[in-house]
C-alpha atoms as a PDB file:
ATOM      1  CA  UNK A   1     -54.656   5.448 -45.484  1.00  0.00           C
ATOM      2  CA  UNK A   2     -53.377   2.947 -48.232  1.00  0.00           C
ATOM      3  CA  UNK A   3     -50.079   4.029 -49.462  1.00  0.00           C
ATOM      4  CA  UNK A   4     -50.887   7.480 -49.703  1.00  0.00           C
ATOM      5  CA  UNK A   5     -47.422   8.749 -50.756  1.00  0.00           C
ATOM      6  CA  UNK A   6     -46.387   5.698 -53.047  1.00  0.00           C
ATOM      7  CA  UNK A   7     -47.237   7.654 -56.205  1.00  0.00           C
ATOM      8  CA  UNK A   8     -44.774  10.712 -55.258  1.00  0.00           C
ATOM      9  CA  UNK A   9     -41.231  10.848 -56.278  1.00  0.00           C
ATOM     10  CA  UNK A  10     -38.713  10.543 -53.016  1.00  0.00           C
ATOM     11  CA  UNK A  11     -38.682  14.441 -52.207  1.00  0.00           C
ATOM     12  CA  UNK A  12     -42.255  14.514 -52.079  1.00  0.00           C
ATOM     13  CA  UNK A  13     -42.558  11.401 -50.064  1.00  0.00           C
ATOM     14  CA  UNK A  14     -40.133  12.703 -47.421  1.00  0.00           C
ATOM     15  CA  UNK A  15     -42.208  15.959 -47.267  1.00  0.00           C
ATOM     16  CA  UNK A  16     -45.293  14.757 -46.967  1.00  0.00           C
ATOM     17  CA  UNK A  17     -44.284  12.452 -44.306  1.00  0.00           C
ATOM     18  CA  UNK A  18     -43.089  15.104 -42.350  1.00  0.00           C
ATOM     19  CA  UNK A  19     -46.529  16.993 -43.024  1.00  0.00           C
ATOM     20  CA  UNK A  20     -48.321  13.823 -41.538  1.00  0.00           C
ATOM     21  CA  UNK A  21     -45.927  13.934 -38.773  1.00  0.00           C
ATOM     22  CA  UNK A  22     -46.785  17.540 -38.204  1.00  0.00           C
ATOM     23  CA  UNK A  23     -50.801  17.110 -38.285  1.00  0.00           C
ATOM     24  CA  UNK A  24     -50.413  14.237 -35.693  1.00  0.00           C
ATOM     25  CA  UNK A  25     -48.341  16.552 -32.816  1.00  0.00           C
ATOM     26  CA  UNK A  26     -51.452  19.014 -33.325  1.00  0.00           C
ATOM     27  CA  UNK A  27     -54.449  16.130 -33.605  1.00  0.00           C
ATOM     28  CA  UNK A  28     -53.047  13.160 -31.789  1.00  0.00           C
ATOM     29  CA  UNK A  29     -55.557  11.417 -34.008  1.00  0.00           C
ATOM     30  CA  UNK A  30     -55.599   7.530 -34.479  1.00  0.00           C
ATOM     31  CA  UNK A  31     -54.565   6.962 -38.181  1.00  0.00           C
ATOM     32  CA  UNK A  32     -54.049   3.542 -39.585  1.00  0.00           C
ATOM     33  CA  UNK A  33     -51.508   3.545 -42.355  1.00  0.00           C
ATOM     34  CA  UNK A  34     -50.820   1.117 -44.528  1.00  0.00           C
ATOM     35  CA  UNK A  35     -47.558   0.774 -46.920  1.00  0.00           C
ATOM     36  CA  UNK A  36     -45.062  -2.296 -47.634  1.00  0.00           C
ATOM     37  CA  UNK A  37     -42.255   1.075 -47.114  1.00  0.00           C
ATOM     38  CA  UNK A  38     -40.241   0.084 -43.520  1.00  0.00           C
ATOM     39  CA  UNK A  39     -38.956   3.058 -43.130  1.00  0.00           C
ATOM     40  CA  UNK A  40     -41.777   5.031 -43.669  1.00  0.00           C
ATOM     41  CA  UNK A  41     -43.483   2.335 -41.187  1.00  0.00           C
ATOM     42  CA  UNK A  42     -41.102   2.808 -38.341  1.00  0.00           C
ATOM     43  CA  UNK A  43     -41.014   6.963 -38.739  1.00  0.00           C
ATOM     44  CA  UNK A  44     -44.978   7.134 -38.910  1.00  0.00           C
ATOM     45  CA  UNK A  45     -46.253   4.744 -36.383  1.00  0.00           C
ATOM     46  CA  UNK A  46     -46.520   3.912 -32.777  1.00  0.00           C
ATOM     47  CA  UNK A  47     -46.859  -0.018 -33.572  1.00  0.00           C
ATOM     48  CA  UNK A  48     -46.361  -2.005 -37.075  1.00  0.00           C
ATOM     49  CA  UNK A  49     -48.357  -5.001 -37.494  1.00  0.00           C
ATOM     50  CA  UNK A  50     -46.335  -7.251 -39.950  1.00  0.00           C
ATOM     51  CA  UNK A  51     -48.491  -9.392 -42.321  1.00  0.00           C
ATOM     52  CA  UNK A  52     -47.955 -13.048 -44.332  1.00  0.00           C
ATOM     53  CA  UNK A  53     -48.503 -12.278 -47.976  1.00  0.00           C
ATOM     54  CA  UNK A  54     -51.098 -15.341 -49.271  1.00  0.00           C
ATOM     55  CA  UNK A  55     -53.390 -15.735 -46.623  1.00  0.00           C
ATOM     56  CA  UNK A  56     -52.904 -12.354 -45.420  1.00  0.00           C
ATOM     57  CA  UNK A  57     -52.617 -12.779 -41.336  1.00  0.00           C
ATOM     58  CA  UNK A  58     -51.201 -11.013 -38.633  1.00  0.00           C
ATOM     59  CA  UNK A  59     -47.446 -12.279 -38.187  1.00  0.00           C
ATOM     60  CA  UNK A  60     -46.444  -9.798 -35.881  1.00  0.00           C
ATOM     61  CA  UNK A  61     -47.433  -6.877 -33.925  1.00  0.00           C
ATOM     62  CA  UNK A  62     -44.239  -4.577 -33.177  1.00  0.00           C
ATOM     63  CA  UNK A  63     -44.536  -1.996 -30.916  1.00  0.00           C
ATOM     64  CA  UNK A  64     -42.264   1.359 -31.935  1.00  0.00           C
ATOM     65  CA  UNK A  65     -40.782   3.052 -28.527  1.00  0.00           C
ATOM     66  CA  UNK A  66     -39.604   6.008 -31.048  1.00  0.00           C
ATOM     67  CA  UNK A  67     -39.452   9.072 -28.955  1.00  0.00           C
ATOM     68  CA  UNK A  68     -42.063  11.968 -30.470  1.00  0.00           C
ATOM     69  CA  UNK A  69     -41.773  14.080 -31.681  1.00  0.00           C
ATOM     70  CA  UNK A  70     -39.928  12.238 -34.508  1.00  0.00           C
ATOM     71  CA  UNK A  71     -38.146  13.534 -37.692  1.00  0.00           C
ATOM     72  CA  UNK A  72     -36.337  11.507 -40.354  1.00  0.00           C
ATOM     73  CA  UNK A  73     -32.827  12.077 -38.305  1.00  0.00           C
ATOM     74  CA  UNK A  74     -35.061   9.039 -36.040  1.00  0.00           C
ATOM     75  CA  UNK A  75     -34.529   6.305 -38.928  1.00  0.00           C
ATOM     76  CA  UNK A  76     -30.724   6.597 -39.033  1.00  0.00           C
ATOM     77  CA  UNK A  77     -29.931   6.142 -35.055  1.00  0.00           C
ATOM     78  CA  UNK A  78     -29.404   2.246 -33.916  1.00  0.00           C
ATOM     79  CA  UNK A  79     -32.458   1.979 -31.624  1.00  0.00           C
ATOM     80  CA  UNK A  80     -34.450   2.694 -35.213  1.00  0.00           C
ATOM     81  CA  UNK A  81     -31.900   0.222 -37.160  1.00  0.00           C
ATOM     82  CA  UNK A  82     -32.759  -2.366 -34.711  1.00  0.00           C
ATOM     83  CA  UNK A  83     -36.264  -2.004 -35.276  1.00  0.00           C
ATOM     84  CA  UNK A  84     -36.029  -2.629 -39.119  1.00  0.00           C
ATOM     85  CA  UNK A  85     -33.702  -5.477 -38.424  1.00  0.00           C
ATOM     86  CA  UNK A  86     -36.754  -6.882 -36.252  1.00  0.00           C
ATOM     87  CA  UNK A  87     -39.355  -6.441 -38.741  1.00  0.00           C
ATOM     88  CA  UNK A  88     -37.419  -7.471 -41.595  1.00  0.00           C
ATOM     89  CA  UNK A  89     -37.076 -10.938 -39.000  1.00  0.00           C
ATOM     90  CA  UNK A  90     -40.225 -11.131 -38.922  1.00  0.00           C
ATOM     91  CA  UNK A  91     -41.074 -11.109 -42.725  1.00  0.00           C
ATOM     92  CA  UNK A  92     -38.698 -14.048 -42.864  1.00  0.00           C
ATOM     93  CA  UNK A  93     -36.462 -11.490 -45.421  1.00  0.00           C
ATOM     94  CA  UNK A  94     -32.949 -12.884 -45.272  1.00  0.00           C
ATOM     95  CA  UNK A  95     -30.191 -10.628 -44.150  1.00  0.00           C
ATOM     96  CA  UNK A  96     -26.306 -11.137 -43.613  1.00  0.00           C
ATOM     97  CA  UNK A  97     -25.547 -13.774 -40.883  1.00  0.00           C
ATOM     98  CA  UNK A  98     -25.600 -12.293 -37.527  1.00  0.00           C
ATOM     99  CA  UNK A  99     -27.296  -9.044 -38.604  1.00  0.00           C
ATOM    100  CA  UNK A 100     -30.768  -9.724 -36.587  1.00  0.00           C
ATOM    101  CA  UNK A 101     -30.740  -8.223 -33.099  1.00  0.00           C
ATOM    102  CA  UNK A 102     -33.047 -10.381 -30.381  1.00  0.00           C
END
């Protein structure tokens, strides 16, 4: 899926996340989702794979030890926070001094 829920207003985006969420507990089926959204990366997925923008390469593959079944309450605990700070290390995006964990 290629940023299926970029085109929906916030409200929309949270809901339908939470519908995918739903239809994976019942399916377990493999589903590779792309969006440049790391919240929505580290709520939805098991792994992210982080990318280099011109050529586009794997940088990083992150695995996400999220417990399931997950809810947005997971994206606003520190194990999740630590996560994002990882991934946003890895995209080389520059944060406040001291803010990246590991």
């Amino acid at each position: 899926m290629d940023e299926p829920f970029a085109a929906v207003d916030c409200h929309l985006r949270l809901r339908l996340q939470q519908e995918l969420l739903e239809l994976w507990e019942q399916d377990k089926k493999t589903v590779l989702f792309v969006t440049h959204d790391v919240n929505e990366a580290l709520l939805l997925s098991d792994r992210v794979i982080v990318m280099s923008a011109n050529p586009g390469t794997v940088i990083a593959d992150i695995p996400i030890p999220l417990p399931r079944p997950r809810d947005l309450e997971v994206t606003l605990r520190g194990e999740c926070l630590e996560l994002k700070r990882k991934v946003y290390q890895k995209m080389g995006v520059p944060l406040l001094e001291g803010a990246y964990a590991g």
